[in-house]
Protein backbone atom coordinates (compact mmCIF):
# COMPACT_ATOMS: atom_id res chain seq x y z
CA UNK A 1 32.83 -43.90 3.89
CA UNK A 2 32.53 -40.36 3.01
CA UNK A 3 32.84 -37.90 6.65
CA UNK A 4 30.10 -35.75 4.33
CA UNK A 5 26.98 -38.52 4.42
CA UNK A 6 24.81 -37.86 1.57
CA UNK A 7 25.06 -34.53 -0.30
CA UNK A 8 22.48 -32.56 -2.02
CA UNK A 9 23.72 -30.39 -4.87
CA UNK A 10 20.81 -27.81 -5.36
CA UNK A 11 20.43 -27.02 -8.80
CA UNK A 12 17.72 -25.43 -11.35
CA UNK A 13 15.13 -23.76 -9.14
CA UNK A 14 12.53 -21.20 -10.27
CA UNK A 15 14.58 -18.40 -10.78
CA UNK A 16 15.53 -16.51 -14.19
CA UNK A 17 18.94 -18.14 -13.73
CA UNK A 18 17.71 -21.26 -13.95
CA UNK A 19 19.50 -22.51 -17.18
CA UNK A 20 22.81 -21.71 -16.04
CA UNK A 21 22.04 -23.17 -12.49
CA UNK A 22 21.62 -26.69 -14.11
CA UNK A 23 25.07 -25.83 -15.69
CA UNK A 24 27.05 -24.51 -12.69
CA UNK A 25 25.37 -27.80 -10.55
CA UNK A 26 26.14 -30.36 -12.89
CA UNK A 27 29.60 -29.23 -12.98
CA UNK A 28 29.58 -29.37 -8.93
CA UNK A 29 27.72 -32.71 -8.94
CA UNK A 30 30.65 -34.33 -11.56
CA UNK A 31 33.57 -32.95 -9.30
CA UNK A 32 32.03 -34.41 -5.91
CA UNK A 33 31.28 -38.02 -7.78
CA UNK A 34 35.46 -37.64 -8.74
CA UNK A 35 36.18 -37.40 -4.99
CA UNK A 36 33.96 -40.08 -4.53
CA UNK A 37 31.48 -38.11 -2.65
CA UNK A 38 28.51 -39.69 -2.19
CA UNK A 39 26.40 -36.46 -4.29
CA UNK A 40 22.99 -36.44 -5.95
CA UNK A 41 21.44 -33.78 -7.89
CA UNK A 42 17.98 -32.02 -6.44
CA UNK A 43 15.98 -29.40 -8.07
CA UNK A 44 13.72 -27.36 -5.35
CA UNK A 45 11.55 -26.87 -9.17
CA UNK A 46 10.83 -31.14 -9.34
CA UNK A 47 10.77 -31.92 -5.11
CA UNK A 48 9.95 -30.10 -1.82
CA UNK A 49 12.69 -29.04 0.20
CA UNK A 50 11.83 -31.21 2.87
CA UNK A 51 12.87 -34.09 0.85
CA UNK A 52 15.88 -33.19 1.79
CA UNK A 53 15.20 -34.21 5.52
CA UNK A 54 13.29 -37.21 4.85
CA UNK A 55 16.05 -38.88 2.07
CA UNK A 56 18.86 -38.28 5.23
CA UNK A 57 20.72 -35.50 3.49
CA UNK A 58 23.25 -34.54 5.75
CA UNK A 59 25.10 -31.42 3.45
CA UNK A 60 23.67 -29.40 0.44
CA UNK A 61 25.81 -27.34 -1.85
CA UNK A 62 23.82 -24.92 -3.12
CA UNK A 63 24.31 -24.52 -6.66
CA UNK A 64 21.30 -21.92 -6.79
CA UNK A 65 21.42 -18.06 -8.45
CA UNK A 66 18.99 -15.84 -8.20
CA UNK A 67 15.68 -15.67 -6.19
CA UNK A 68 14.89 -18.76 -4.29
CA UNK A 69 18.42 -19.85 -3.60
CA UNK A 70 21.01 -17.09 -3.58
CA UNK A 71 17.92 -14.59 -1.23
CA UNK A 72 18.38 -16.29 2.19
CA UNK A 73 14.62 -17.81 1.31
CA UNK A 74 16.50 -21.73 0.93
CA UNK A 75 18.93 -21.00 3.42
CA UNK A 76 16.63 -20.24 5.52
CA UNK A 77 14.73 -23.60 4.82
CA UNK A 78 17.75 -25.27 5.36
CA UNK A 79 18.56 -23.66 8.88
CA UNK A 80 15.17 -24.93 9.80
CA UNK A 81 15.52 -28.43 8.81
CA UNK A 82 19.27 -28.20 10.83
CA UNK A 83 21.01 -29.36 7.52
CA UNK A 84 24.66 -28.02 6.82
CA UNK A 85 25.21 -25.35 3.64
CA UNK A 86 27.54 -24.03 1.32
CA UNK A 87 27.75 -20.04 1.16
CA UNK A 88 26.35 -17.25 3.43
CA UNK A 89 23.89 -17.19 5.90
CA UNK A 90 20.27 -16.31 5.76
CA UNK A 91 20.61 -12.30 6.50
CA UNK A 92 23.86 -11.73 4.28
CA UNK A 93 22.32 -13.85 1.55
CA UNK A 94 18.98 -11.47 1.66
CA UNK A 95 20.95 -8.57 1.86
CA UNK A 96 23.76 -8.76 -1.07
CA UNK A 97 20.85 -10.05 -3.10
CA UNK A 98 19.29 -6.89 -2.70
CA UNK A 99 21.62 -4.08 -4.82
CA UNK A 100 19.88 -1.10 -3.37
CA UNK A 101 20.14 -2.14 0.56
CA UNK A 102 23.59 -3.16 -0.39
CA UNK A 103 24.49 0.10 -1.37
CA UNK A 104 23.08 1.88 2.04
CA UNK A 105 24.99 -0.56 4.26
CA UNK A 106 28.29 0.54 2.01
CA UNK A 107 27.82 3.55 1.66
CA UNK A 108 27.56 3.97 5.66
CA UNK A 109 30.01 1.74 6.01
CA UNK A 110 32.67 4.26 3.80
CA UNK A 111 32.95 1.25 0.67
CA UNK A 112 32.90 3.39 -2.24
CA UNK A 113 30.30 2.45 -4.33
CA UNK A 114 28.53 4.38 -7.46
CA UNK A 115 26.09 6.84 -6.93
CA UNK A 116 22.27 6.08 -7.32
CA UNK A 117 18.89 7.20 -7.57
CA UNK A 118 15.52 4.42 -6.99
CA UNK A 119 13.13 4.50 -9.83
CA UNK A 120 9.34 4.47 -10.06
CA UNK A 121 6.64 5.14 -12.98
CA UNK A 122 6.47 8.76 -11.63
CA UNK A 123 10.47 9.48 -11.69
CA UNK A 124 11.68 12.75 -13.46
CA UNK A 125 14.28 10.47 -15.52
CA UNK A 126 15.21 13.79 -16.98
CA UNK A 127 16.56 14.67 -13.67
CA UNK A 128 17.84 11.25 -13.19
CA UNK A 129 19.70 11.56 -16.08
CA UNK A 130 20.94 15.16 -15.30
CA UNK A 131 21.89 14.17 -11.70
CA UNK A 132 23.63 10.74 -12.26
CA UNK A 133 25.25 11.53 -16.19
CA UNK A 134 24.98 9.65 -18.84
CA UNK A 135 25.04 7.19 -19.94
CA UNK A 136 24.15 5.47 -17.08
CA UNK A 137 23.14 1.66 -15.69
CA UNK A 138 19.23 0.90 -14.75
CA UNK A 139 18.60 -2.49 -13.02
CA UNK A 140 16.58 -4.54 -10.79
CA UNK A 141 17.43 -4.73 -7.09
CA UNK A 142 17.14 -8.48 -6.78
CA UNK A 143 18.13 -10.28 -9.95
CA UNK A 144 21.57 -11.83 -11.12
CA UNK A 145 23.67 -12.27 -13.86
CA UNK A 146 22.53 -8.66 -15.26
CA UNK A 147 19.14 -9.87 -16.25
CA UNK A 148 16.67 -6.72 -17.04
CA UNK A 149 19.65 -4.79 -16.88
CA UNK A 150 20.78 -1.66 -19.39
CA UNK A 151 23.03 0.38 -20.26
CA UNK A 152 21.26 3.93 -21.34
CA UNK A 153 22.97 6.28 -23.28
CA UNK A 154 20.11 8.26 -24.64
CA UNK A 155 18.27 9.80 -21.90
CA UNK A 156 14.52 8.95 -24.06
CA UNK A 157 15.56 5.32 -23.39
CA UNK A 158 15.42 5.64 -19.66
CA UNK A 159 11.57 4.85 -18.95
CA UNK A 160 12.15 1.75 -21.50
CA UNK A 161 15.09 0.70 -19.33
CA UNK A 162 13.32 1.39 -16.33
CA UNK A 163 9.95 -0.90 -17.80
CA UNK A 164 12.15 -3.44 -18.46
CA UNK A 165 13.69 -3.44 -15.28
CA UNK A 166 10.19 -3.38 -13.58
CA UNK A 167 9.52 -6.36 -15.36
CA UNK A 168 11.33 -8.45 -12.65
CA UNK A 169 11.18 -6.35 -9.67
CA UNK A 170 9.56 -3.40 -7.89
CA UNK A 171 12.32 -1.84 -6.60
CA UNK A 172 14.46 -0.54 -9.20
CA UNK A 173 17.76 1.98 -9.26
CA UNK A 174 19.54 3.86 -11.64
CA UNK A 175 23.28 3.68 -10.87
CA UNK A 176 25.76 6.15 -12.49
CA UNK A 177 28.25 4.45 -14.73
CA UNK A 178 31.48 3.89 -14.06
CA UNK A 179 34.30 3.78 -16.76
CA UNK A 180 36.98 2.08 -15.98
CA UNK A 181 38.39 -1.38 -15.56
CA UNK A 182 36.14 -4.33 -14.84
CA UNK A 183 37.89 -6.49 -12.01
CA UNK A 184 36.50 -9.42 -10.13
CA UNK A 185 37.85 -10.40 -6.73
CA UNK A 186 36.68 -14.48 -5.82
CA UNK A 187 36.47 -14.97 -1.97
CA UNK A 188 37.77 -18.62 -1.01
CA UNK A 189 38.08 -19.45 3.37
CA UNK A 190 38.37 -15.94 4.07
CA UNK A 191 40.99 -14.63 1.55
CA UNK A 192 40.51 -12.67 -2.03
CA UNK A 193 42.13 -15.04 -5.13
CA UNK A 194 43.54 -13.46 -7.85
CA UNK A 195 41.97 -10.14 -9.56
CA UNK A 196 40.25 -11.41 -13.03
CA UNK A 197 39.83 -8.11 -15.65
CA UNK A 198 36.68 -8.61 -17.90
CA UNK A 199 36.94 -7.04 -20.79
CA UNK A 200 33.95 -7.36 -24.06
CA UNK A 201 33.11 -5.46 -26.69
CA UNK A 202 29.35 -5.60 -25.28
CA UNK A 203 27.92 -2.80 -24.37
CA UNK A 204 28.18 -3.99 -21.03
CA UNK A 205 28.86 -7.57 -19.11
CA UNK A 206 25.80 -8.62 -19.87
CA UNK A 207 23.85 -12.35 -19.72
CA UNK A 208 25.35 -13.68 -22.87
CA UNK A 209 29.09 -11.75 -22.20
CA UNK A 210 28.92 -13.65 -19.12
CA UNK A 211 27.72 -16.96 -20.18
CA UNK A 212 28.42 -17.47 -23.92
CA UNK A 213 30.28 -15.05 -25.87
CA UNK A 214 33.57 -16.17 -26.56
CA UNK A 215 34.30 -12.73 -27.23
CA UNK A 216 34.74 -12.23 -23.58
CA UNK A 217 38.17 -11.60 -22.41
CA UNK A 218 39.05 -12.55 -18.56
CA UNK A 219 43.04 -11.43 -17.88
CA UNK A 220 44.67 -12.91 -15.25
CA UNK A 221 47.46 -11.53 -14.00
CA UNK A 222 44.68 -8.70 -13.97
CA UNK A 223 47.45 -5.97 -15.20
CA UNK A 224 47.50 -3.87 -12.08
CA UNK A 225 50.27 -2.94 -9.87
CA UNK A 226 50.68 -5.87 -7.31
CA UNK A 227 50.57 -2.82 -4.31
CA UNK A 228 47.13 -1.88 -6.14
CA UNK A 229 45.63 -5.14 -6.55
CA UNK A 230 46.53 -6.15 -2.50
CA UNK A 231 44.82 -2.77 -1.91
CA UNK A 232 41.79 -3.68 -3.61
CA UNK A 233 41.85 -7.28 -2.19
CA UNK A 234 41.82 -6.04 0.95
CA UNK A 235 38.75 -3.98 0.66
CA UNK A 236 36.88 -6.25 -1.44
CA UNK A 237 37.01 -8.66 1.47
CA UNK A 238 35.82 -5.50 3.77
CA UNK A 239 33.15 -5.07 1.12
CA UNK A 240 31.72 -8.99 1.56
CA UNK A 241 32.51 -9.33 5.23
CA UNK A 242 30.63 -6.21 5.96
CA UNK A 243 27.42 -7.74 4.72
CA UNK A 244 27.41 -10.99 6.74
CA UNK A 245 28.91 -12.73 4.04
CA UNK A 246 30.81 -16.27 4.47
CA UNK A 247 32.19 -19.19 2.74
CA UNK A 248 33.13 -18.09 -0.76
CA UNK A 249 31.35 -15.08 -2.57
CA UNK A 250 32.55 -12.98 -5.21
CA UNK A 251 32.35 -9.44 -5.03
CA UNK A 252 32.32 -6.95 -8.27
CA UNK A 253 33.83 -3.42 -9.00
CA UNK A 254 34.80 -0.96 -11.24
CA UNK A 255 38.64 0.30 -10.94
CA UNK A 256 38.46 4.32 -12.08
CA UNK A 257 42.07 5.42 -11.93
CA UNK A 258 43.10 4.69 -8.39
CA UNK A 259 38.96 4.76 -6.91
CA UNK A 260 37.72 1.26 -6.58
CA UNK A 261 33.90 1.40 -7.05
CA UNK A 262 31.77 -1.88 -5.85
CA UNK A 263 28.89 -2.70 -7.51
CA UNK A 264 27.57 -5.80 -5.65
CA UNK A 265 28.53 -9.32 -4.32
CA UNK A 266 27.45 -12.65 -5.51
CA UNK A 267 26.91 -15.30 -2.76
CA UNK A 268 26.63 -18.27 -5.12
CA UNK A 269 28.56 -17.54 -8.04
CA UNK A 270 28.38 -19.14 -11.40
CA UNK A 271 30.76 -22.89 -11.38
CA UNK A 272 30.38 -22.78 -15.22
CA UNK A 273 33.23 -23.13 -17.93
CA UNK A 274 33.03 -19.31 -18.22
CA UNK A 275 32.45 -18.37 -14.49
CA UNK A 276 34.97 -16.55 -12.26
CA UNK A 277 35.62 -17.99 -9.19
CA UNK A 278 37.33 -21.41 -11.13
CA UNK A 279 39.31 -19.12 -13.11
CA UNK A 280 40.65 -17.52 -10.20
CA UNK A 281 40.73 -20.32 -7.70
CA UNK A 282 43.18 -21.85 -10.51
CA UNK A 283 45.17 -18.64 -11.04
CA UNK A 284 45.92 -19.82 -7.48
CA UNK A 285 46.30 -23.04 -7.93
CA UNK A 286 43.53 -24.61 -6.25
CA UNK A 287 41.77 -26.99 -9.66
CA UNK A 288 38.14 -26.81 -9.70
CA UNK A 289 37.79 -30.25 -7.77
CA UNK A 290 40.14 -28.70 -4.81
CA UNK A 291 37.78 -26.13 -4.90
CA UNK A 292 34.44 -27.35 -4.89
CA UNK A 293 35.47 -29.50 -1.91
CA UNK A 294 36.99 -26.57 0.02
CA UNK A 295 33.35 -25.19 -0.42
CA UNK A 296 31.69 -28.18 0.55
CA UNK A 297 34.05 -28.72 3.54
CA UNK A 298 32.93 -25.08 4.69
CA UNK A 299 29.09 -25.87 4.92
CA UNK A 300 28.05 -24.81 8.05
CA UNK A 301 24.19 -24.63 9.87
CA UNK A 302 24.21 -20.81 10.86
């Protein structure tokens, strides 16, 4: 018999990242069944959470993005019915799910991070513009996988950006842009994996570079000096731990010469055939069923 009981893989939900939720859980849900883990799929969308108490669910690996699963709002259900979970707690999942309070908490605590104006109906985006450069990035505070996000080149597209944007949440911030190298650093138990480089001839890493363009590149060795990439390791895992965050994460920057610029951390990241966090986990190799149960053996009531 399994030491795990019965475990929940939460998948789907409400959120805009629902599609690729049902993708990342499956693939969970297939990898526990191989380790003969006694798994079932559950979609907070289809049943109440408290399902989860009453069918004698003793784990849940939450397989959630975006509101509703990756905000502290399930983990918080989940606390409260005393049932173990994958990922960070309630206040660190709240808080990297929010880019702007992210950012304050950084900046105070010396992670370099782009600078950033908040957004409203009435802003001056001319000054915006003027203050941050151009082009620049305009997104929503609380969503994932760059949904309502732009890149705006032409200052006359900023209230457009900023519309869409406001679209899916009422806090909104412009965020100066950042050329440089794309590098993702995957948190596993405590310790940064391997540096992936994204590279796409996008305008930006947006939804479909992330999810379904095979134009995507993702280099691994990342191409950076080994002394560099420790560096950068090492504050990445500043950059999650400073928020609350624990389990596994990934955490996202921009490398400008020798300046490493974070942008924000993901507390359930994508388990898809193009996600991150496999692709590094096997640069180091851990395969993605080693993984999955390394995740699932962390699950922890906060």
């Amino acid at each position: 018999m399994s030491p795990f009981g019965k475990v929940a893989v939460l998948m789907g939900g409400r959120s805009a990242e629902r599609e690729i939720s049902l993708i990342s859980g499956n693939a969970v849900l297939a990898a526990l069944k191989r380790r003969g883990i006694d798994a079932n799929a559950f979609d907070p969308k289809e049943r109440p959470l408290e399902q989860l108490r009453n069918d004698g669910f003793k784990r849940v690996f939450i397989a959630l993005h975006g509101r509703l699963g990756e905000d502290g709002t399930v983990q918080g259900a989940l606390q409260m019915m005393d049932i173990a979970y994958t990922g960070s707690g309630v206040m660190a999942s709240a808080l990297a799910m929010d880019k702007w309070r992210t950012k304050l908490v950084w900046r105070a605590a010396g992670i370099t991070t782009p600078r950033w104006e908040l957004m409203s109906a009435d802003s001056d985006f001319k000054k915006i513009a003027q203050k941050l450069g151009l082009p620049l990035m305009v997104k929503p505070s609380r969503e994932g996988s760059s949904i309502g996000m732009s890149k705006v080149v032409k200052r006359e597209r900023l209230r457009a950006a900023y519309r869409l944007a406001a679209r899916l949440d009422n806090v909104v911030i412009a965020e100066e842009f950042i050329k440089g190298i794309e590098l993702t650093a995957s948190i596993l138990d405590g310790q940064a994996l391997p540096l992936i480089r994204v590279e796409t001839p996008r305008p930006f890493y947006d939804y479909r570079a992330k999810y379904f363009a095979s134009s995507t590149r993702y280099i691994c060795p990342s191409g950076i000096s080994a002394q560099q990439e420790k560096k950068i390791q090492e504050k990445a895992l500043q950059a999650f731990r400073i928020l609350g965050c624990t389990g596994w994460g990934r955490v996202d920057l921009m490398l400008d010469g020798r300046t490493p610029y974070f942008i924000e951390v993901n507390t359930v990241p994508g388990m898809t055939d193009h996600s991150l966090v496999p692709m590094a986990a096997r640069a180091a190799g851990i395969s993605f069923d080693d993984l999955v149960m390394r995740i699932l053996e962390s699950a922890h009531v906060e």
